[in-house]
Protein backbone atom coordinates (compact mmCIF):
# COMPACT_ATOMS: atom_id res chain seq x y z
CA UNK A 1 36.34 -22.48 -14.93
CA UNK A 2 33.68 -24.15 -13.00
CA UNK A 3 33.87 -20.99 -10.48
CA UNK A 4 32.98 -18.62 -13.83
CA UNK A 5 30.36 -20.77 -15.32
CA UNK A 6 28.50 -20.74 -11.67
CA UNK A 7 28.93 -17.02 -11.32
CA UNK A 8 27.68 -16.57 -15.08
CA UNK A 9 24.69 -19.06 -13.87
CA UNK A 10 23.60 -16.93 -10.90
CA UNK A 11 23.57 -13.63 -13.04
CA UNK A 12 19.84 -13.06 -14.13
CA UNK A 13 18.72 -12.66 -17.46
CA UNK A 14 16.32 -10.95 -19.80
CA UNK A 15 13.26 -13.01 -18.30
CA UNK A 16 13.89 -11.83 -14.73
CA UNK A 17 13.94 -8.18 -15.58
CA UNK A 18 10.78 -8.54 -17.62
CA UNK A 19 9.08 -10.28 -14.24
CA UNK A 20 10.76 -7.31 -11.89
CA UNK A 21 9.02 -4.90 -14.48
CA UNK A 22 5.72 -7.28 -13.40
CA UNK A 23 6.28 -7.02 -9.99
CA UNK A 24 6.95 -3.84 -9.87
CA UNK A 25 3.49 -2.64 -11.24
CA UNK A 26 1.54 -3.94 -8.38
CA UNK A 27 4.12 -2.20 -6.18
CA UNK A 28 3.40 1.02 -7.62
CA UNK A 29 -0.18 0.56 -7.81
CA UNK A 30 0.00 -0.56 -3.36
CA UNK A 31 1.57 2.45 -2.86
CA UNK A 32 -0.37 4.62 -4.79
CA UNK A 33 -3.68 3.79 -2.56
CA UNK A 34 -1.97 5.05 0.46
CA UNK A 35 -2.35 8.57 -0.34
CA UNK A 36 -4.94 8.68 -3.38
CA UNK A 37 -7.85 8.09 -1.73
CA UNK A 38 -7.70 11.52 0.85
CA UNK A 39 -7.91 13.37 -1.94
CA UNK A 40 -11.28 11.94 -2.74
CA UNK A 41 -12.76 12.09 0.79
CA UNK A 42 -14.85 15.29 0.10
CA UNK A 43 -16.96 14.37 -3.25
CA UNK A 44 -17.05 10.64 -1.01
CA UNK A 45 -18.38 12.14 1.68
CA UNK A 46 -21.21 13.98 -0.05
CA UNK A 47 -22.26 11.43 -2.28
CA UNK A 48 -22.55 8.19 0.56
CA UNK A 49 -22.88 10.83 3.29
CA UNK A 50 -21.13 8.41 5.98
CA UNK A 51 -21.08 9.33 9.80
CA UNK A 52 -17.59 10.55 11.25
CA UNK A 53 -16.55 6.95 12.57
CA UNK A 54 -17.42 5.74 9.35
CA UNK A 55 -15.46 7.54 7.35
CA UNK A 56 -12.01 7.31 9.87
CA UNK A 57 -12.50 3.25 9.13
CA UNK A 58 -13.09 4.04 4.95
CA UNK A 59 -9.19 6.01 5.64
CA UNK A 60 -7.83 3.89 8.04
CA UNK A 61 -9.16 0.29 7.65
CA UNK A 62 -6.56 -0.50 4.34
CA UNK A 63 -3.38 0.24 6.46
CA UNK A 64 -4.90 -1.33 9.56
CA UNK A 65 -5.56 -4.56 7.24
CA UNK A 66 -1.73 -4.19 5.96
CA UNK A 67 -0.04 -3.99 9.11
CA UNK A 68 -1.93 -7.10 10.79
CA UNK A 69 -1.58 -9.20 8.19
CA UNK A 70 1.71 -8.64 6.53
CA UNK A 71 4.14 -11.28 8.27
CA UNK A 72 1.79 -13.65 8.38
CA UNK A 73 0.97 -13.80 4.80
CA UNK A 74 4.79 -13.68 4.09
CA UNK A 75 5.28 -16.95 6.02
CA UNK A 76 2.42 -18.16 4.47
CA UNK A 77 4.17 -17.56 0.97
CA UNK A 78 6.96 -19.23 2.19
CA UNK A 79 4.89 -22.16 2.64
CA UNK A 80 2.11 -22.09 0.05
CA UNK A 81 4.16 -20.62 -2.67
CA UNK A 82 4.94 -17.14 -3.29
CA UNK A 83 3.94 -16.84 -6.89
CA UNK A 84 0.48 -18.42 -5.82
CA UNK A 85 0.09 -16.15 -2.93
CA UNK A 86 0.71 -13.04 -5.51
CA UNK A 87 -1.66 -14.57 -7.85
CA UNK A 88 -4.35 -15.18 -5.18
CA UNK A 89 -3.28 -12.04 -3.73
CA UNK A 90 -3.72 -9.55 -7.10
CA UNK A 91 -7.62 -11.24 -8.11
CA UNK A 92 -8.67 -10.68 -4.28
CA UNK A 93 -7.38 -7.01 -4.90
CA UNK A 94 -8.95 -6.47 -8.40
CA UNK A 95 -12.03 -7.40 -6.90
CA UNK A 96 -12.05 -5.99 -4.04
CA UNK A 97 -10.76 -2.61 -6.35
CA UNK A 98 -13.79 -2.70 -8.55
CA UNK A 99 -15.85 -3.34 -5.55
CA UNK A 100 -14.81 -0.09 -3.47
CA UNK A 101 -14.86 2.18 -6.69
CA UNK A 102 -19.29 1.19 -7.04
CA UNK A 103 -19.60 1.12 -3.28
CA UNK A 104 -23.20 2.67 -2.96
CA UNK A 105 -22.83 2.38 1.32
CA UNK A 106 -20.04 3.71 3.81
CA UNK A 107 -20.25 0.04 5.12
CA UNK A 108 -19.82 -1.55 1.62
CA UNK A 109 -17.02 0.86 1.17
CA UNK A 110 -15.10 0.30 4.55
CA UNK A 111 -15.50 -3.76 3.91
CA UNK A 112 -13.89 -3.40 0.21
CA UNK A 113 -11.20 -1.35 1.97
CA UNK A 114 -10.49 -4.08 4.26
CA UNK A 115 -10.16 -6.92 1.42
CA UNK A 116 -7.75 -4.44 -0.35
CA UNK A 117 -5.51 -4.14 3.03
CA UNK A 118 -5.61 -8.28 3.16
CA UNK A 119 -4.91 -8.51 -0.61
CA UNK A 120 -2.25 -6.08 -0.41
CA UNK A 121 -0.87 -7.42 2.84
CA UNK A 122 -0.31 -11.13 -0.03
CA UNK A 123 1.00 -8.58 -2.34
CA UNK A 124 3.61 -6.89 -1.21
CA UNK A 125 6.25 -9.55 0.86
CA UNK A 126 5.70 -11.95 -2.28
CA UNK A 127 6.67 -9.29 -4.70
CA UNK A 128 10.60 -8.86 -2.39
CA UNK A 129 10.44 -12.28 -1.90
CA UNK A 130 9.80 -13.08 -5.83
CA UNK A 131 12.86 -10.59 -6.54
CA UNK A 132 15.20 -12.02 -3.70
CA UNK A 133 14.47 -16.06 -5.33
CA UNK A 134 14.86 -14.15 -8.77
CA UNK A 135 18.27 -12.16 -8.44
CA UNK A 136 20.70 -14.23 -6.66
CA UNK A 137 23.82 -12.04 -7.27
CA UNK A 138 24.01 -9.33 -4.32
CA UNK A 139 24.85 -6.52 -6.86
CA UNK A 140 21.48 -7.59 -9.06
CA UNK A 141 19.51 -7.78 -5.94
CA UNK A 142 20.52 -4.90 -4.70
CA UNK A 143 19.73 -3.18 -8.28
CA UNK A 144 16.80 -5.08 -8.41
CA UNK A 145 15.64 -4.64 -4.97
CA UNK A 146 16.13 -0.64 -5.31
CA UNK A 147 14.45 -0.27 -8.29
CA UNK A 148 11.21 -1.71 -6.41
CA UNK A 149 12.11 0.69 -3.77
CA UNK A 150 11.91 3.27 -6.54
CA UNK A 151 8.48 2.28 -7.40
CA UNK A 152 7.04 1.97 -4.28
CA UNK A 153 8.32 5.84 -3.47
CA UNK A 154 7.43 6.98 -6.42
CA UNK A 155 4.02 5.47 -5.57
CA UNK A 156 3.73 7.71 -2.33
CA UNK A 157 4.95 10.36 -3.82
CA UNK A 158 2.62 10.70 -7.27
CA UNK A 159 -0.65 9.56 -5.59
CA UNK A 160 -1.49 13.49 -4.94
CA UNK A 161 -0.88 13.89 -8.85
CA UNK A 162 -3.06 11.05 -9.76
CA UNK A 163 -5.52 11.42 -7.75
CA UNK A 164 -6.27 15.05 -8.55
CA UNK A 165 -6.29 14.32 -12.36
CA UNK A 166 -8.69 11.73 -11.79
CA UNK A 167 -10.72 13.41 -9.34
CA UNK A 168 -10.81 16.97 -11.93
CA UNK A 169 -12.66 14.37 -14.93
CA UNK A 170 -14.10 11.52 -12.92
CA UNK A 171 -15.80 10.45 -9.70
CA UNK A 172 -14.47 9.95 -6.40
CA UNK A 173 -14.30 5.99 -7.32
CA UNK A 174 -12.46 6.14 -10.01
CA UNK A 175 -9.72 6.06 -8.25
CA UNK A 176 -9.75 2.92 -7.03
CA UNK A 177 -10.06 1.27 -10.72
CA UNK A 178 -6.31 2.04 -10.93
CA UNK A 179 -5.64 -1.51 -9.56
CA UNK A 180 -7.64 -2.77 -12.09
CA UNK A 181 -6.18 -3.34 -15.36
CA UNK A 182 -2.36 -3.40 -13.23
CA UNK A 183 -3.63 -6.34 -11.73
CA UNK A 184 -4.59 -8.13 -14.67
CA UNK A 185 -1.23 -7.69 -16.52
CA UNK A 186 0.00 -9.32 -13.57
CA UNK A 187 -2.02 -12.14 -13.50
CA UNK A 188 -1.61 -13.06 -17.19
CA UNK A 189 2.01 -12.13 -16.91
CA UNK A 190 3.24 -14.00 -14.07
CA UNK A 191 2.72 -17.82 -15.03
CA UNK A 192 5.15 -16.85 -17.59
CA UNK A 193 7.82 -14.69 -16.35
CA UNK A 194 7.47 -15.74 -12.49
CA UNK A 195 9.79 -18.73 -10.47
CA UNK A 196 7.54 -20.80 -7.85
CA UNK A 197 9.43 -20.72 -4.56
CA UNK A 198 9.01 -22.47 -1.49
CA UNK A 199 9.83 -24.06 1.99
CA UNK A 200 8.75 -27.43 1.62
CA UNK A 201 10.37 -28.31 4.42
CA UNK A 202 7.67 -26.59 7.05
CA UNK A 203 4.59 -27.37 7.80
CA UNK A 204 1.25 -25.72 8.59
CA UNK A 205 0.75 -22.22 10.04
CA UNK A 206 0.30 -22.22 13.68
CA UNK A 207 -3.32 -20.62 13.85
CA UNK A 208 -2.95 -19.34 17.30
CA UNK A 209 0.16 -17.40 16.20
CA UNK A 210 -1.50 -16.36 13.22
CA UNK A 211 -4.60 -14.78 15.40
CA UNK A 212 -1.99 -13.44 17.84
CA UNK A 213 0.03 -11.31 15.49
CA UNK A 214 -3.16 -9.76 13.97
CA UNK A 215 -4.49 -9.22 17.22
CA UNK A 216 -1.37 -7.50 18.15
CA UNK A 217 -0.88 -5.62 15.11
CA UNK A 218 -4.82 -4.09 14.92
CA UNK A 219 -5.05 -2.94 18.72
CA UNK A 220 -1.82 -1.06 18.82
CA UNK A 221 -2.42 0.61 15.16
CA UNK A 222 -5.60 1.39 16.21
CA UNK A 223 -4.82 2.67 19.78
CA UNK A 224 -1.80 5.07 17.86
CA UNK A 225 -4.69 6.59 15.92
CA UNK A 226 -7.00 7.02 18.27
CA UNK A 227 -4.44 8.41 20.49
CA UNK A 228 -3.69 10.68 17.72
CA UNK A 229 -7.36 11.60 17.34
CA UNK A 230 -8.69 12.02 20.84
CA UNK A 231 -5.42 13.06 22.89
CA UNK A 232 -4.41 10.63 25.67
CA UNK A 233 -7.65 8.67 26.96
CA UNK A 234 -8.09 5.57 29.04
CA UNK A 235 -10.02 3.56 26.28
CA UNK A 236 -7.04 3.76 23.98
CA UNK A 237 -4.39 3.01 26.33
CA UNK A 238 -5.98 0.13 27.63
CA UNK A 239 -6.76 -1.48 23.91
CA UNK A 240 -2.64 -0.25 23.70
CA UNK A 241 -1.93 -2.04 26.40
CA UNK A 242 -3.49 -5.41 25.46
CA UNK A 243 -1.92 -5.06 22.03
CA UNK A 244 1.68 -4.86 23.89
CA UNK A 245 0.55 -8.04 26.03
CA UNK A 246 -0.41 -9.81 23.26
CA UNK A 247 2.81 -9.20 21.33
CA UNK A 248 4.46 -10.41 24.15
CA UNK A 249 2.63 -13.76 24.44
CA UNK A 250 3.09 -13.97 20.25
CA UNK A 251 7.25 -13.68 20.98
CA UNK A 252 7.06 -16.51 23.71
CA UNK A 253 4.96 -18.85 21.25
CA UNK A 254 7.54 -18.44 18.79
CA UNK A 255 10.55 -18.65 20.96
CA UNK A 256 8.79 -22.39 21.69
CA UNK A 257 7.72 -23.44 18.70
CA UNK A 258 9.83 -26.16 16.34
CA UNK A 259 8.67 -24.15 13.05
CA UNK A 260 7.74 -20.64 14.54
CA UNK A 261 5.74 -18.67 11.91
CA UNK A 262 8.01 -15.88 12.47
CA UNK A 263 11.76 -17.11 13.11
CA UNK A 264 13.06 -14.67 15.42
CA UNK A 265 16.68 -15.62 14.95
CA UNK A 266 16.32 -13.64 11.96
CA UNK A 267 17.20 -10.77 14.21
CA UNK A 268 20.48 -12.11 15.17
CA UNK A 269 21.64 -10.23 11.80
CA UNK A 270 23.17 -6.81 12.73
CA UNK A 271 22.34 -6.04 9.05
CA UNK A 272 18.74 -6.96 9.59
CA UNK A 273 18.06 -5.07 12.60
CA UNK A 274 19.88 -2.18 11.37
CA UNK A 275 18.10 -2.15 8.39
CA UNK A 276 14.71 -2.27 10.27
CA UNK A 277 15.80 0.44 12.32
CA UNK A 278 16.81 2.52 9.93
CA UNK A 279 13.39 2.34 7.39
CA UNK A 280 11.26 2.47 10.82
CA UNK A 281 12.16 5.55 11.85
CA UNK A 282 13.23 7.70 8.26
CA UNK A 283 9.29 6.20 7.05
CA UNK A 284 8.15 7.57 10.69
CA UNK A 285 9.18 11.10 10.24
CA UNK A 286 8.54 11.54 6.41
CA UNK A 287 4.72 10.23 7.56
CA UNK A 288 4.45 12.53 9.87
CA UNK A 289 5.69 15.72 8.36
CA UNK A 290 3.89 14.19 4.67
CA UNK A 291 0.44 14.90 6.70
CA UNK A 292 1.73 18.71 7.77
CA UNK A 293 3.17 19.56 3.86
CA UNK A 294 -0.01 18.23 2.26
CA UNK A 295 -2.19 20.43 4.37
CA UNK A 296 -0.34 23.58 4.30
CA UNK A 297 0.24 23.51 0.62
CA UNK A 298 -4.19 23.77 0.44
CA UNK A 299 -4.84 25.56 3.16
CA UNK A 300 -2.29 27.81 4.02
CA UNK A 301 -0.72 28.09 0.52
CA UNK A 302 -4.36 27.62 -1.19
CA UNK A 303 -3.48 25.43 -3.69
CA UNK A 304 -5.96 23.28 -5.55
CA UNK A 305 -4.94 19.32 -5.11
CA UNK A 306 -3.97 18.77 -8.12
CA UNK A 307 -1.59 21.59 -8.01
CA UNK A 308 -0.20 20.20 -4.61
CA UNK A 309 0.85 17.19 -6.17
CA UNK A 310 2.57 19.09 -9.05
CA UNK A 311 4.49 20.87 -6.79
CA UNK A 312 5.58 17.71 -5.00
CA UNK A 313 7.00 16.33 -8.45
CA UNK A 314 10.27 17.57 -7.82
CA UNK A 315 10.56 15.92 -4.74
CA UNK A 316 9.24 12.75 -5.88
CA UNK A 317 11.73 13.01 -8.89
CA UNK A 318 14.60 13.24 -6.34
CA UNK A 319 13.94 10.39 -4.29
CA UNK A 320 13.70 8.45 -7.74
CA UNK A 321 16.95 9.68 -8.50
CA UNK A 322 18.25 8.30 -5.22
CA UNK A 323 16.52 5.36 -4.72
CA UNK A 324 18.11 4.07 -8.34
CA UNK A 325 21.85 5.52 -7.26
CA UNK A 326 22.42 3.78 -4.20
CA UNK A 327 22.54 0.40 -5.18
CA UNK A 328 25.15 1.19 -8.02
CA UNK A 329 27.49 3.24 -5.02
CA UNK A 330 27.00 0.11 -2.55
CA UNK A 331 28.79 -1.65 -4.92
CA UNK A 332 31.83 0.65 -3.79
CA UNK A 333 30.96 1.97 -0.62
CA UNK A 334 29.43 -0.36 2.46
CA UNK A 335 25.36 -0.21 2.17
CA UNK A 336 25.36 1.10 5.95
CA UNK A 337 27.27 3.87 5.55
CA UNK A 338 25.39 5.17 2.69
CA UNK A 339 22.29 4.55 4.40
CA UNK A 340 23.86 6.52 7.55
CA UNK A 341 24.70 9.13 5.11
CA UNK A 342 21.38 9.16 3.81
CA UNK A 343 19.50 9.45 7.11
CA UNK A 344 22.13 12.75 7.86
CA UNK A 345 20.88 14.50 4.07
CA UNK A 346 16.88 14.10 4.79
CA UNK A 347 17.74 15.41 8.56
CA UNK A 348 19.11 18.33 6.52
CA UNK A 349 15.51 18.55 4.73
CA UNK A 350 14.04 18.46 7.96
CA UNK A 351 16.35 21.14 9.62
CA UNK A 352 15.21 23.59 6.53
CA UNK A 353 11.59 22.90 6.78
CA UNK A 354 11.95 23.74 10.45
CA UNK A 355 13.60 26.73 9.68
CA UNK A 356 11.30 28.45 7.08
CA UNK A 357 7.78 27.37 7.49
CA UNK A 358 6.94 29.73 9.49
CA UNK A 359 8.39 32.77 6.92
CA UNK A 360 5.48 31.41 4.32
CA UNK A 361 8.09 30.78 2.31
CA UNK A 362 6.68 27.96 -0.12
CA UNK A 363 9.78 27.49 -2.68
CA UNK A 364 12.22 27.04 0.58
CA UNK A 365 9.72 24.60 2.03
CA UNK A 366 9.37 22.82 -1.04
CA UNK A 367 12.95 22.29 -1.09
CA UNK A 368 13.67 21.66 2.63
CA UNK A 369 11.16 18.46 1.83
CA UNK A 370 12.93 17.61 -1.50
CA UNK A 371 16.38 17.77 0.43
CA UNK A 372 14.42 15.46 3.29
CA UNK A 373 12.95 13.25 0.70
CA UNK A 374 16.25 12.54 -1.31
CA UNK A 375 17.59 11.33 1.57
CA UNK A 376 15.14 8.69 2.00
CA UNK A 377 15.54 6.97 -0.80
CA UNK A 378 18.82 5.22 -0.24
CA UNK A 379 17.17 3.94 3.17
CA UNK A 380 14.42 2.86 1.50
CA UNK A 381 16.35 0.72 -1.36
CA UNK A 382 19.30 -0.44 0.86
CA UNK A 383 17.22 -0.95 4.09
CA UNK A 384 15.05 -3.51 2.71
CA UNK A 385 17.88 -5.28 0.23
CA UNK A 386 19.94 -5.22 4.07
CA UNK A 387 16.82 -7.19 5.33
CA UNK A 388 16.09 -9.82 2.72
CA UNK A 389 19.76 -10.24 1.58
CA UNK A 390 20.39 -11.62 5.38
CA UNK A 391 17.61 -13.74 5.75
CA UNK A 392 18.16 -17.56 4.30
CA UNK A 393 16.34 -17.92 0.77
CA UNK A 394 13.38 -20.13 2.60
CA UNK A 395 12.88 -17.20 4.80
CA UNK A 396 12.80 -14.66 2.23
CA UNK A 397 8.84 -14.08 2.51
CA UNK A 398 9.24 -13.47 6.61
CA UNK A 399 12.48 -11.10 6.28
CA UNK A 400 10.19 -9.02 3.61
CA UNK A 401 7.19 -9.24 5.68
CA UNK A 402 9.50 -7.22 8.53
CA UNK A 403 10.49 -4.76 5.99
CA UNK A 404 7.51 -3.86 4.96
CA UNK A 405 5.71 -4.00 8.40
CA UNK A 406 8.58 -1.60 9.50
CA UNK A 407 7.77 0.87 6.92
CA UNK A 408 3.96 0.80 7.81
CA UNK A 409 4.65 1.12 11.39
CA UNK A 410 6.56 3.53 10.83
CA UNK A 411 4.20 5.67 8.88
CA UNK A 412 1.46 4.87 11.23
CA UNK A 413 3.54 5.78 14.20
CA UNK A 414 4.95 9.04 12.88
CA UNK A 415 1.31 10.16 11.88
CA UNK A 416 0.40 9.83 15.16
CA UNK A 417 3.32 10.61 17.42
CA UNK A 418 4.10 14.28 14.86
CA UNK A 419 0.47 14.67 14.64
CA UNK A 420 -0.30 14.56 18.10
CA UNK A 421 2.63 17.36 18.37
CA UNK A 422 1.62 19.71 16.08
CA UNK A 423 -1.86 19.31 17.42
CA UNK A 424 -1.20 20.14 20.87
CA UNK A 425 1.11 23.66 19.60
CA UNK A 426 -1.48 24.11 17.57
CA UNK A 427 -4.25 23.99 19.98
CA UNK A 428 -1.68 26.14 22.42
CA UNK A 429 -1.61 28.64 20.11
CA UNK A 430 -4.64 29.17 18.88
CA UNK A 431 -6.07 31.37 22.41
CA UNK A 432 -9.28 32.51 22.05
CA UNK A 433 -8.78 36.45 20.73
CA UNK A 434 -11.93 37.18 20.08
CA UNK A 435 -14.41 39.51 22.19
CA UNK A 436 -16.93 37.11 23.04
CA UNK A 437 -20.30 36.24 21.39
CA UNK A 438 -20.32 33.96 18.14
CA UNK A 439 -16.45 34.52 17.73
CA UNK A 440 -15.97 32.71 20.98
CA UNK A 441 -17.78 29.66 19.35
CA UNK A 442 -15.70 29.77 16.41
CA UNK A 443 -11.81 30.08 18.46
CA UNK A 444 -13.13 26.78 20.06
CA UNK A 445 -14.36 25.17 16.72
CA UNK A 446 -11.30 26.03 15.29
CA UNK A 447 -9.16 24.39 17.99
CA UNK A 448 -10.08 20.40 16.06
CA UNK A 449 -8.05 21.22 12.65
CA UNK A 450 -6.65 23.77 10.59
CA UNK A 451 -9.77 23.24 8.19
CA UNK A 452 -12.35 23.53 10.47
CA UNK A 453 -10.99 26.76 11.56
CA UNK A 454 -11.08 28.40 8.11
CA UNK A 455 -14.56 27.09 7.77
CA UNK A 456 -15.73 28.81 11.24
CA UNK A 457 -13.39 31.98 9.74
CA UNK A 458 -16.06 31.64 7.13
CA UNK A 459 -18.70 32.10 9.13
CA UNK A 460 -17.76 35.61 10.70
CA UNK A 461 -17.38 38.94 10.26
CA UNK A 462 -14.29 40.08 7.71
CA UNK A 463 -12.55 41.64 10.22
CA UNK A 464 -12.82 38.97 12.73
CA UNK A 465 -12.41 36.14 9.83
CA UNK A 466 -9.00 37.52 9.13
CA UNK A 467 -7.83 37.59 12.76
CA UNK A 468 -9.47 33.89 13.25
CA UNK A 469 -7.36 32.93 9.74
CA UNK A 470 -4.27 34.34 10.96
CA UNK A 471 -4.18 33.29 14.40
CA UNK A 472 -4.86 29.39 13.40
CA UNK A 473 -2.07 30.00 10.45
CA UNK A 474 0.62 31.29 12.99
CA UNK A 475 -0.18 27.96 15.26
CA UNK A 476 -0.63 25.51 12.70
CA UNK A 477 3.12 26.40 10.92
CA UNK A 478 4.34 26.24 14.69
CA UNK A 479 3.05 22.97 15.03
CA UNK A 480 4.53 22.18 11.52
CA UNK A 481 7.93 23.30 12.74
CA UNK A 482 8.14 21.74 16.07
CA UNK A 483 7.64 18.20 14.14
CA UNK A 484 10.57 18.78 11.59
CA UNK A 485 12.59 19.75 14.34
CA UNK A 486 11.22 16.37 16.06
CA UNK A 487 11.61 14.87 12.91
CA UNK A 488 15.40 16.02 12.23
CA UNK A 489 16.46 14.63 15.58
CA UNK A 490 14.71 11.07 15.07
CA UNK A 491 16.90 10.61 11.54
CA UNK A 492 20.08 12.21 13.78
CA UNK A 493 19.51 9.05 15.87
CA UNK A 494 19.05 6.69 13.42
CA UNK A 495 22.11 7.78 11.71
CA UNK A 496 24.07 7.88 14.85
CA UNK A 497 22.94 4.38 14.80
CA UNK A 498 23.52 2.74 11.43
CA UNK A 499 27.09 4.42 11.92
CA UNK A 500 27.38 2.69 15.05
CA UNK A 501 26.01 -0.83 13.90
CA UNK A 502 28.55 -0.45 10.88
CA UNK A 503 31.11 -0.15 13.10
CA UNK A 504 30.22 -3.11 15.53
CA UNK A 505 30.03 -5.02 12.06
CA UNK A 506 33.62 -4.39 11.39
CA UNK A 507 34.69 -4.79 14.78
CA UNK A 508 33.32 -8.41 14.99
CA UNK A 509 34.97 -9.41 11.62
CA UNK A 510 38.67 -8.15 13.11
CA UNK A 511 38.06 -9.97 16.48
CA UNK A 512 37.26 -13.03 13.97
CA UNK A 513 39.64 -12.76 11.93
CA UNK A 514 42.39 -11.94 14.75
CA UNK A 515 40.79 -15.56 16.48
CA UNK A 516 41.60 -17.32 13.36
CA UNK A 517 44.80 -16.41 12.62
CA UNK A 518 45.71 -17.27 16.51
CA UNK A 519 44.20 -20.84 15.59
CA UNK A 520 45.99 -21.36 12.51
C-alpha cells in the first residue's frame, strides 16, 4: 500500500502539464530564431546596409552566444534556482527581442543578437531541467521530455514558414517580435505553474572556470566558421588551437575542484555518453545538409521562401510524428535501440538525397529529407531524456546544459565540416568554360556561392548566362550529394554505436548479476 500511494505521488498532475505547455513555448520560440532570421538577411541588408563582417556576426553571434554560455548557465540554475534563471532568462530575451527588431545600426543589431544568445543560453537547460524536477516517473519524463523535443524540431523546422509569412506583410524586424508576447506568457505563467529547484548544497561558481568554458566554446565555434568561410588558413587554426588548449586546462580545473562547475563523472553513464553521441552527430549532418536543401529549393528549384518552407511542412510534420512516438515505444522497447534504429531510417533519407539530387528531381528530394528527418526525431526526444534521466536531480541543469551544447555543436560543426565539402566539389567543378573576356571574370565570381554565380550569370550574354547557370548547377548538386553521402555514413556510425553501447549495457548487468548470485 505504501509502495502504490508513493508511485501514485510521483505521477504528475494537471498543473505540471499546464507548466510543460509553458515551457514549451519558449522552446519553440529558441528554436525558431535559428533559422528565421536568414530569411530576412536581404531586406536587412538594404535597409542598415552593414559591411560583410558585420553581417556574418548579425548570423552568427546568437549561436556563438548559445554555445559558450550554455553549461555554465545550467550550473548556474542548479545553484541560483532554475525557475529564477528562466525568469531572468525570458525578460533579458524580450528585451533584447524588441531591441534587435528597431535596431537602426549593424552594431546595435549584432549586440541585441548577442543578449538573445546569453538569454537563450538561461533559457533552454532550465526549461529540461524544470521538466526533469517536474516529471519524476521515467515514462512521464520521457513523454514529457519528447514532447519538448517535438517543439524544439518543430521550431527548426517551421522557421522557413514563419519567417516568409512575416517577411511577405512586414519588415525584416518583425521577426524578431515573435519572442515577444511568448515571453510574457511565460513570465506571468511561471510563478504559478513552475517548482523552484535547487542545489543548496554547492556553493559559488568558480569564475575562472566560468571564463574558461566560454573562452573555449567561442574560439573553436568561431575557428569552425571561419574555417568554413575562408578554407584552411593559419589565423583560424591557431584561434582553433587555443580553443582546444583551453578546453583542456577547463577539464583539469574541474577534475581538481571539490564542487567543479561541470561534474565530469556525469560521463561515467554509458546512457549519457551515448546519448550525447548520438544527438551530436544526427544534429551534425541534418545541419549540414539543412544549409544545401534550403538553397537548392531557391536557387536551383526557384522557389520563393515562403514556398520553401511550405514544401518543408511535410517533413517537419514527420519528425513531429516521431518525436511524440518514441517515448510511448520506449516504454516497450529499450530507448537505445530505438534511437539506433532511428539513426539507420534518417541514413536512409540521406542515402536517397544522395541518390537523386543530381536528377532535379524535387518530390524525391523532398522525400529523401522527410525519410532523413523522421529519423531524427526519436534521437532527438530519447537522446536528451537518456542524458537528464542519468544525471542525479541536483545535476539536472548541467546534464541538460550537455544536451543542448551537443546539439549546437553539432549543428555548428556539420555546417562547417558539409559546407566546407560541398564547397570545395563545388569550386572543382565549376572550371572556367568560358572564352575569355568578361565571362572569365564571372567563372571566378561564381566560384564564392551558388548565388553569386547566378548573379554574375546575370550579368552576361544569354547564351553564355545559361552555360554559367548550368555549369554552377551541375557542381553545386555534386557538392549537395557528396555531403548526404558524408552525411549517411556519419548516422551509419552513430548507429553502429548506440547498438554497440546497448550491448555493453547489457553485458555489464549479466556480469553483475552473474557476481551476485556467486556472492549470495
Amino acid at each position: 500500500m505504501n509502495q502504490s500511494s508513493s508511485t501514485v505521488a510521483a505521477r504528475a498532475g494537471a498543473r505540471e502539464w499546464l507548466g510543460l505547455a509553458v515551457l514549451a513555448l519558449p522552446t519553440l520560440l529558441l528554436s525558431l530564431d535559428v533559422t528565421v532570421l536568414h530569411l530576412g538577411v536581404p531586406r536587412l541588408s538594404e535597409d542598415l546596409q552593414p559591411t560583410s563582417a558585420q553581417l556574418l556576426w548579425i548570423v552568427d553571434i546568437y549561436g556563438f552566444m548559445i554555445a559558450g554560455f550554455l553549461v555554465t548557465m545550467g550550473a548556474v540554475g542548479d545553484r541560483i534556482g532554475r525557475r529564477r534563471l528562466l525568469l531572468v532568462g525570458a525578460a533579458a530575451f524580450t528585451v533584447a527581442s524588441a531591441s534587435a527588431a528597431f535596431s537602426i545600426t549593424p552594431e546595435m543589431l549584432i549586440a541585441s543578437r548577442a543578449v538573445m544568445g546569453i538569454a537563450g543560453a538561461t533559457l533552454m537547460p532550465s526549461t529540461l531541467a524544470l521538466i526533469s524536477n517536474m516529471f519524476l516517473d521515467p515514462q512521464q519524463r520521457g513523454m514529457a521530455i519528447g514532447i519538448w523535443a517535438t517543439m524544439f524540431s518543430a521550431g527548426i523546422a517551421l522557421g522557413p514558414i514563419v519567417g516568409g509569412a512575416l517577411l511577405e506583410h512586414f519588415w525584416w524586424g518583425s521577426v524578431f517580435l515573435l519572442g515577444v508576447p511568448v515571453m510574457l506568457v511565460l513570465l506571468v505563467a511561471a510563478p504559478f505553474l513552475l517548482p523552484e529547484h535547487r542545489d543548496r548544497a554547492v556553493g559559488r561558481p568558480d569564475l575562472l572556470s566560468v571564463a574558461l568554458i566560454i573562452a573555449c566554446m567561442l574560439t573553436i565555434t568561431f575557428s569552425i566558421k571561419d574555417l568554413a568561410s575562408h578554407g584552411l588558413a593559419a589565423p583560424a587554426v591557431a584561434i582553433g588551437a587555443v580553443g582546444l588548449l583551453l578546453g583542456v586546462l577547463f577539464i583539469r580545473r574541474q577534475n581538481r575542484l571539490a564542487d567543479p562547475l561541470l561534474d565530469l563523472r556525469l560521463f561515467r553513464s554509458r546512457a549519457l555518453r551515448a546519448g550525447l553521441v548520438a544527438m551530436l552527430i544526427s544534429t551534425l549532418a541534418i545541419g549540414g545538409i539543412y544549409l544545401f536543401l534550403t538553397q537548392y529549393l531557391q536557387l536551383v528549384a526557384d522557389h520563393s521562401p515562403l514556398v520553401t518552407g511550405l514544401l518543408l511542412l511535410p517533413a517537419a510534420l514527420a519528425l513531429i510524428v516521431t518525436s511524440l512516438l518514441a517515448p510511448v515505444l520506449a516504454r516497450r522497447i529499450h530507448p537505445l535501440l530505438i534511437v539506433a534504429v532511428a539513426l539507420a531510417v534518417s541514413a536512409t533519407g540521406f542515402i536517397i538525397l544522395a541518390s537523386v539530387v543530381t536528377t532535379a528531381d524535387t518530390p524525391l528530394i523532398l522525400i529523401g529529407f522527410a525519410v532523413a528527418y523522421a529519423g531524427i526525431g526519436p534521437v532527438t526526444a530519447l537522446g536528451t531524456d537518456l542524458v537528464v534521466g542519468s544525471a542525479p536531480a541536483e545535476r539536472a541543469g548541467a546534464a541538460s546544459a550537455l544536451s543542448e551544447t551537443s546539439t549546437e555543436i553539432g549543428v555548428s560543426v556539420g555546417i562547417a565540416a558539409m559546407g566546407s565539402l560541398g564547397i570545395a566539389i563545388y569550386r572543382a567543378g565549376l572550371a572556367d568554360g568560358s572564352d575569355g573576356g568578361a565571362a572569365a571574370g564571372a567563372y571566378e565570381t561564381a566560384k564564392e556561392t551558388l548565388a553569386t554565380a547566378l548573379e554574375a550569370a546575370g550579368d552576361l550574354p544569354a547564351e553564355a548566362a545559361a552555360a554559367l547557370t548550368r555549369a554552377a548547377t551541375v557542381a553545386f548538386t555534386a557538392g549537395f550529394a557528396a555531403a548526404a553521402w558524408l552525411g549517411a555514413a556519419l548516422l551509419v556510425l552513430a548507429s553502429v554505436l548506440t547498438i554497440a553501447a546497448r550491448w555493453r549495457a547489457d553485458a555489464s548487468a549479466g556480469a553483475s548479476a552473474t557476481r551476485r548470485m556467486l556472492g549470495a
